[in-house]
PDB file of N, CA and C in Angstrom:
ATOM      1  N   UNK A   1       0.856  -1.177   0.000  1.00  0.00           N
ATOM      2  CA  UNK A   1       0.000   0.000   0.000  1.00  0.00           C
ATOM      3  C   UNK A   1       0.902   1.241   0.000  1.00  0.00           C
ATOM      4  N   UNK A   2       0.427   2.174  -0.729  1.00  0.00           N
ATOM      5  CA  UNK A   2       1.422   3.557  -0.749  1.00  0.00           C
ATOM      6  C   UNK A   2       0.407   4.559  -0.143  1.00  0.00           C
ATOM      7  N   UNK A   3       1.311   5.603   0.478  1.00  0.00           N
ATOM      8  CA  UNK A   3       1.055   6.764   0.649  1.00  0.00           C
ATOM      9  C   UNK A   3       1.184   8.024  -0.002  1.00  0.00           C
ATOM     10  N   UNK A   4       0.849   8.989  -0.332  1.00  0.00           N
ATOM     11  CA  UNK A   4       0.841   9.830  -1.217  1.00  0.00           C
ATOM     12  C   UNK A   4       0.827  11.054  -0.528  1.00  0.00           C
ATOM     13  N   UNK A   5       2.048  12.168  -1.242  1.00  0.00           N
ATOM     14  CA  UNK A   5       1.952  13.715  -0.764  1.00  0.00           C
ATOM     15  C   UNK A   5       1.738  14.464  -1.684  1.00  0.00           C
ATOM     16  N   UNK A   6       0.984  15.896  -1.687  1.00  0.00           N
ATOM     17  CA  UNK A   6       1.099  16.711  -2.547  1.00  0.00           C
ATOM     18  C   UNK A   6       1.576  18.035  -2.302  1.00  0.00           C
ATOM     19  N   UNK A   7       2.293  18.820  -2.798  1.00  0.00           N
ATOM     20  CA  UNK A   7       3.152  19.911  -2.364  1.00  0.00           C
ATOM     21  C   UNK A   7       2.816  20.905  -3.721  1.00  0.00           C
ATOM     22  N   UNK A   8       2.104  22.474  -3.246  1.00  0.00           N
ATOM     23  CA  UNK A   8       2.119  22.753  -4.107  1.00  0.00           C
ATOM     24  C   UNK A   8       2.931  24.101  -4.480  1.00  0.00           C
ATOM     25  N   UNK A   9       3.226  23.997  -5.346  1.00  0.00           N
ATOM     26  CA  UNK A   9       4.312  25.699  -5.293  1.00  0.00           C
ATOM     27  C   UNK A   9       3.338  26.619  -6.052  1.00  0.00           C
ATOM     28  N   UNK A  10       3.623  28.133  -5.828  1.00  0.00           N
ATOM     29  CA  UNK A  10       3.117  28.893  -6.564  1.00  0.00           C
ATOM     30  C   UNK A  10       3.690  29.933  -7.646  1.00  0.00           C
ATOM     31  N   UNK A  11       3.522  30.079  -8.287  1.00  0.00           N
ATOM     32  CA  UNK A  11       4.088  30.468  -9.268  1.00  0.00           C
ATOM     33  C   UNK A  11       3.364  31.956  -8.973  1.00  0.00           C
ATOM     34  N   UNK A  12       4.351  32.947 -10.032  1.00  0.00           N
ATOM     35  CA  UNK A  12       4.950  34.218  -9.996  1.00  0.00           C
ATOM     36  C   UNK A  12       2.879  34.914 -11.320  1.00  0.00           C
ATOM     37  N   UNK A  13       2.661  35.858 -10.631  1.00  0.00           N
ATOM     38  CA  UNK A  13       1.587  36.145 -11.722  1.00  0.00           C
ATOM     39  C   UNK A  13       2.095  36.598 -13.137  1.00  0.00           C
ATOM     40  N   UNK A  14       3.347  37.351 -12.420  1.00  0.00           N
ATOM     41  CA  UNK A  14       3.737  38.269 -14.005  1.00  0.00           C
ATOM     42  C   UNK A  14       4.400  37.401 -15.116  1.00  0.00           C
ATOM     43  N   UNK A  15       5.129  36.181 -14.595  1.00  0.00           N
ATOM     44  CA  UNK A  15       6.310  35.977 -15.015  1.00  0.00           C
ATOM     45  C   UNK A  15       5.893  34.177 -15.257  1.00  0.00           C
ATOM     46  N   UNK A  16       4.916  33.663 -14.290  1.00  0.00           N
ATOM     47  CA  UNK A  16       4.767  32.211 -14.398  1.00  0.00           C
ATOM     48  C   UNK A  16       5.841  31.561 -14.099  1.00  0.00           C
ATOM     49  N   UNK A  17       6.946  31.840 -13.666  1.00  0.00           N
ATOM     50  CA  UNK A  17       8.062  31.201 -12.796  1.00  0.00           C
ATOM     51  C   UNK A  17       7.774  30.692 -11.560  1.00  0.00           C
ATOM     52  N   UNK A  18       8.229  29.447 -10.641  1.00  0.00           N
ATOM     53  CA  UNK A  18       7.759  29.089  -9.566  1.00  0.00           C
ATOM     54  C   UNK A  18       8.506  30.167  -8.706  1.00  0.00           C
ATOM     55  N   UNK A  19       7.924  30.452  -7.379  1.00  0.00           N
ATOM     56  CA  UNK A  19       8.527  31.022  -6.550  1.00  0.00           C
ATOM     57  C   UNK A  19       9.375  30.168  -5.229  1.00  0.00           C
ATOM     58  N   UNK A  20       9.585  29.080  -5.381  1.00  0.00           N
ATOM     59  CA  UNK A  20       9.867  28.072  -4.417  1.00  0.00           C
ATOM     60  C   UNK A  20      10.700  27.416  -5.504  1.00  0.00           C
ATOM     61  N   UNK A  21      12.435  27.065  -5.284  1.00  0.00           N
ATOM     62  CA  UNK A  21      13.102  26.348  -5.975  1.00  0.00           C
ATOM     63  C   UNK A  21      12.613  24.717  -6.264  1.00  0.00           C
ATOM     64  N   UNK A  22      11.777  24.002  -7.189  1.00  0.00           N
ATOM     65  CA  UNK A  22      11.180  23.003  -7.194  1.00  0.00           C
ATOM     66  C   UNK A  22      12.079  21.708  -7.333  1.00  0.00           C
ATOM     67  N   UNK A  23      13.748  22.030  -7.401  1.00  0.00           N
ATOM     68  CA  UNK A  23      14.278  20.827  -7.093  1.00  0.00           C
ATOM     69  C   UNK A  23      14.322  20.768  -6.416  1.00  0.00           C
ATOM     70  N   UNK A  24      14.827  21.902  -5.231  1.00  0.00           N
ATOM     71  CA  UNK A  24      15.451  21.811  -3.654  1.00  0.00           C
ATOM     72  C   UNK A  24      14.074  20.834  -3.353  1.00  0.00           C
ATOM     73  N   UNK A  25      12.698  21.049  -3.210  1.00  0.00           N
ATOM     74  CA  UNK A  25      11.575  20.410  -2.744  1.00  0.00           C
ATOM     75  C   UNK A  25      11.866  18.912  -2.798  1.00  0.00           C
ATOM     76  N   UNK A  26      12.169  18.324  -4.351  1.00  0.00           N
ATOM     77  CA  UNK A  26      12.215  17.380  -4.789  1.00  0.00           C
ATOM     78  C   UNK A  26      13.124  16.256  -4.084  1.00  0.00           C
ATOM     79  N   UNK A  27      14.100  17.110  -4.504  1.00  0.00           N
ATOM     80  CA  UNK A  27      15.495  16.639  -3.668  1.00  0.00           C
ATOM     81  C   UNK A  27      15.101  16.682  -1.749  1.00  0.00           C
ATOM     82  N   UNK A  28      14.760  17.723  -1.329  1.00  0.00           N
ATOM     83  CA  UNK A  28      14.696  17.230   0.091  1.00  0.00           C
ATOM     84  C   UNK A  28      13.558  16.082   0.493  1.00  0.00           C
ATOM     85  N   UNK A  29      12.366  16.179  -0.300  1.00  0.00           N
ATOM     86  CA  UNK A  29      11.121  15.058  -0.081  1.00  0.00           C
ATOM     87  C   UNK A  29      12.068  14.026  -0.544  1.00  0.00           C
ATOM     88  N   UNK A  30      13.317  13.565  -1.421  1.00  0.00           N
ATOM     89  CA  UNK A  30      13.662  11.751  -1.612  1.00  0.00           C
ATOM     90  C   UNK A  30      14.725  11.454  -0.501  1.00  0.00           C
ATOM     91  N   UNK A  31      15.081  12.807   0.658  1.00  0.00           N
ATOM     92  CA  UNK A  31      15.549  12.400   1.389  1.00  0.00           C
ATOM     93  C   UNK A  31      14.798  11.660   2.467  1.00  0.00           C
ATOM     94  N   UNK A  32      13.317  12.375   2.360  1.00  0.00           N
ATOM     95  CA  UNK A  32      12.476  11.432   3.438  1.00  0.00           C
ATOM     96  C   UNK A  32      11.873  10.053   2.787  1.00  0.00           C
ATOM     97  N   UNK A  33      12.594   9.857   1.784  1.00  0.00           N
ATOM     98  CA  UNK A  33      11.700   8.239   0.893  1.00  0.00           C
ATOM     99  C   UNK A  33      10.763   8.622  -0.103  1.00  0.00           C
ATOM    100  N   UNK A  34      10.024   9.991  -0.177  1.00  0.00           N
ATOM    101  CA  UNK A  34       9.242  10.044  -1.045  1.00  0.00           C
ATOM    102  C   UNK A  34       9.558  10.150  -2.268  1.00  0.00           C
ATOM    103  N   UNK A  35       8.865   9.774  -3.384  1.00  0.00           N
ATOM    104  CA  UNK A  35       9.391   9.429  -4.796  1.00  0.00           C
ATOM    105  C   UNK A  35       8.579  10.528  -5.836  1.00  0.00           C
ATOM    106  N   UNK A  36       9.366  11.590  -6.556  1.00  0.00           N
ATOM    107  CA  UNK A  36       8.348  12.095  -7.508  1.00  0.00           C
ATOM    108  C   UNK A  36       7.600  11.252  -8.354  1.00  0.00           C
ATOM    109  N   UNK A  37       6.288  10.892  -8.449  1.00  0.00           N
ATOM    110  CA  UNK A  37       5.784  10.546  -9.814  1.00  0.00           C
ATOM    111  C   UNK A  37       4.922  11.750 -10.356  1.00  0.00           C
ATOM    112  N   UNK A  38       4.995  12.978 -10.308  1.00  0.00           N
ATOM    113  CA  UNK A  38       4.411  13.458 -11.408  1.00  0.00           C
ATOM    114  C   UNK A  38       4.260  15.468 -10.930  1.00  0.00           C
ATOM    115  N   UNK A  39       4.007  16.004 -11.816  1.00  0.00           N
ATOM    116  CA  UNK A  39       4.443  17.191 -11.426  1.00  0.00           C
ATOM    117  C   UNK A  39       2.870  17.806 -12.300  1.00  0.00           C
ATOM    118  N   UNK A  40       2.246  18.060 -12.158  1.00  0.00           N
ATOM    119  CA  UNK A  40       0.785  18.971 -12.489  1.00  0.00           C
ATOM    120  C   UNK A  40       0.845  20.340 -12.626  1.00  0.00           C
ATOM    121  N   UNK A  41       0.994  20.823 -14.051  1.00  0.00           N
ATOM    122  CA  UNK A  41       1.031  22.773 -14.399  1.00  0.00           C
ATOM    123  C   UNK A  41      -0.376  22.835 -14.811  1.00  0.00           C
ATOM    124  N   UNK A  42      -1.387  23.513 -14.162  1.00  0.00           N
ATOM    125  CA  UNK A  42      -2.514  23.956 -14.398  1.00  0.00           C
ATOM    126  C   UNK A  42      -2.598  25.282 -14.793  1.00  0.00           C
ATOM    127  N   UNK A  43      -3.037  26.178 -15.893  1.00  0.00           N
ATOM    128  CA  UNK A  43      -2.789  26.929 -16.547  1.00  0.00           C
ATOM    129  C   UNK A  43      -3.834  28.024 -16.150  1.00  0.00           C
ATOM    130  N   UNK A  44      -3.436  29.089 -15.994  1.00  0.00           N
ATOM    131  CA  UNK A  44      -4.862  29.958 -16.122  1.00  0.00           C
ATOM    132  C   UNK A  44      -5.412  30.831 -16.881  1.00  0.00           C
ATOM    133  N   UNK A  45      -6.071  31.930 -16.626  1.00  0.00           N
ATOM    134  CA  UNK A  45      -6.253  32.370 -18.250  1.00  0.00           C
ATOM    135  C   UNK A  45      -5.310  33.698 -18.817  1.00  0.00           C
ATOM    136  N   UNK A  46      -4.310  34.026 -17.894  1.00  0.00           N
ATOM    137  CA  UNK A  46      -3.405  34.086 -18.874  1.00  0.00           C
ATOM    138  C   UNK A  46      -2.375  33.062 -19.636  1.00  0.00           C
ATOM    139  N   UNK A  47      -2.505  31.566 -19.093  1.00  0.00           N
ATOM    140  CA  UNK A  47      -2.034  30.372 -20.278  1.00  0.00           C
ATOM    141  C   UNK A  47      -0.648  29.941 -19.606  1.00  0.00           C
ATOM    142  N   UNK A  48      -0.443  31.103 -18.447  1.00  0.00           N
ATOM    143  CA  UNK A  48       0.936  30.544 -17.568  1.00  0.00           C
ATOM    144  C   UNK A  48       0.258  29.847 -16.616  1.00  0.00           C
ATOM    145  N   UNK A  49       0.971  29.087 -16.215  1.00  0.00           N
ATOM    146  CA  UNK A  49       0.589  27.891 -14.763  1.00  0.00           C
ATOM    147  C   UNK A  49       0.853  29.081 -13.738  1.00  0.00           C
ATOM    148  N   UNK A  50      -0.486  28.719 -13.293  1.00  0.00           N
ATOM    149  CA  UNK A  50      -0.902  29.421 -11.476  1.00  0.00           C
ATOM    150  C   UNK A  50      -0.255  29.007 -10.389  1.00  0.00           C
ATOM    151  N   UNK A  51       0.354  27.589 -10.270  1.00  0.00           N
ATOM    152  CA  UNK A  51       1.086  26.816  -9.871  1.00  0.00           C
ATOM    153  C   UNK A  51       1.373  25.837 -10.331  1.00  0.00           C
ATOM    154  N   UNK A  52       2.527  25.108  -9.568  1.00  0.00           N
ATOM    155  CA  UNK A  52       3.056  23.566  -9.966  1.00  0.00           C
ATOM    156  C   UNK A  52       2.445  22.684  -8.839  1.00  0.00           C
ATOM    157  N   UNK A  53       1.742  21.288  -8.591  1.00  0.00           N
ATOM    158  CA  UNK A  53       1.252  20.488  -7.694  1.00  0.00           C
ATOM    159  C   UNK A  53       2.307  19.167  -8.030  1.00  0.00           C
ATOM    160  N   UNK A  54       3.122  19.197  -7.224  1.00  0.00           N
ATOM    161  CA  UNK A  54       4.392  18.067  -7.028  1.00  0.00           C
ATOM    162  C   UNK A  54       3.508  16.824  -6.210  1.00  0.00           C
ATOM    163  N   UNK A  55       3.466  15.624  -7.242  1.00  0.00           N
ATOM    164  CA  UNK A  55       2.731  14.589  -6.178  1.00  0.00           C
ATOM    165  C   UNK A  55       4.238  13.963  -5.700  1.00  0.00           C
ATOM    166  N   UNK A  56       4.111  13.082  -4.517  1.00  0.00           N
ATOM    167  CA  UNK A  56       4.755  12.215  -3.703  1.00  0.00           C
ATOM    168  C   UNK A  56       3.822  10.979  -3.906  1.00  0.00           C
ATOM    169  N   UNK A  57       4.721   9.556  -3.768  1.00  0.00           N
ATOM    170  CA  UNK A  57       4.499   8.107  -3.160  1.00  0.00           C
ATOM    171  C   UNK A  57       5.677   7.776  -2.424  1.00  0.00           C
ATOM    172  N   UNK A  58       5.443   6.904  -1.612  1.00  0.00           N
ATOM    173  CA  UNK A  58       6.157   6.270  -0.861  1.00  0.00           C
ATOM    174  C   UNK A  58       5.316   4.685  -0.406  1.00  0.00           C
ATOM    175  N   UNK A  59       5.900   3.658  -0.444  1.00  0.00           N
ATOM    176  CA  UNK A  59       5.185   2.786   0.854  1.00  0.00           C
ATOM    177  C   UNK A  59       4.944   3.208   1.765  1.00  0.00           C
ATOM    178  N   UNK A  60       4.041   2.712   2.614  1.00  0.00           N
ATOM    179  CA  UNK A  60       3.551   2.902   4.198  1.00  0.00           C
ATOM    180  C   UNK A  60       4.556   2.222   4.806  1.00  0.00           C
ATOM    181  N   UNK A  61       4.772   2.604   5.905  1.00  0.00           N
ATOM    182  CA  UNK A  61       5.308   2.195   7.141  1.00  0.00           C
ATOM    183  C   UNK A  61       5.698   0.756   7.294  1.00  0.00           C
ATOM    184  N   UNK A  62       4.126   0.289   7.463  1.00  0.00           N
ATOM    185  CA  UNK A  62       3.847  -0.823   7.799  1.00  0.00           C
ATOM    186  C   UNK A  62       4.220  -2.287   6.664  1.00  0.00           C
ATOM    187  N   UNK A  63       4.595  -1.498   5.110  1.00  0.00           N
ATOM    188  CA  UNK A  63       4.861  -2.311   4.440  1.00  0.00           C
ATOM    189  C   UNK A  63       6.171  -2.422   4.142  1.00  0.00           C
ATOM    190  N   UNK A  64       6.754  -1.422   4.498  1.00  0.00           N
ATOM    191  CA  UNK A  64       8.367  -1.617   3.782  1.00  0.00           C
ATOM    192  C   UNK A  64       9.274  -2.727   4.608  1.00  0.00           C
TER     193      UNK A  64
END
């Protein structure tokens, strides 16, 4: 069974750049075991992403 995190950064209005370095995130969540599978840019209507939604998995506890 896995567990799942989601972390979301926000991005810049003018510029659509994240404001939160999104490797440092990456990189410090696989120090706790969690594994990127997937990174979500939802766009808004100016067509830049509003934010980035970084998912996490990991096993549970109880299974590893």
């Amino acid at each position: 069974m896995y567990e799942y995190k989601f972390i979301r950064i926000r991005t810049s209005i003018w510029s659509g750049l994240p404001k939160q370095d999104y490797r440092k995130v990456i990189q410090s969540e696989a120090k706790e075991g969690w594994r990127l599978i997937q990174i979500l840019t939802p766009t808004g209507i100016s067509m830049l992403p509003s934010f980035y939604e970084l998912i996490f998995e990991r096993l549970k506890a109880e299974f590893v």
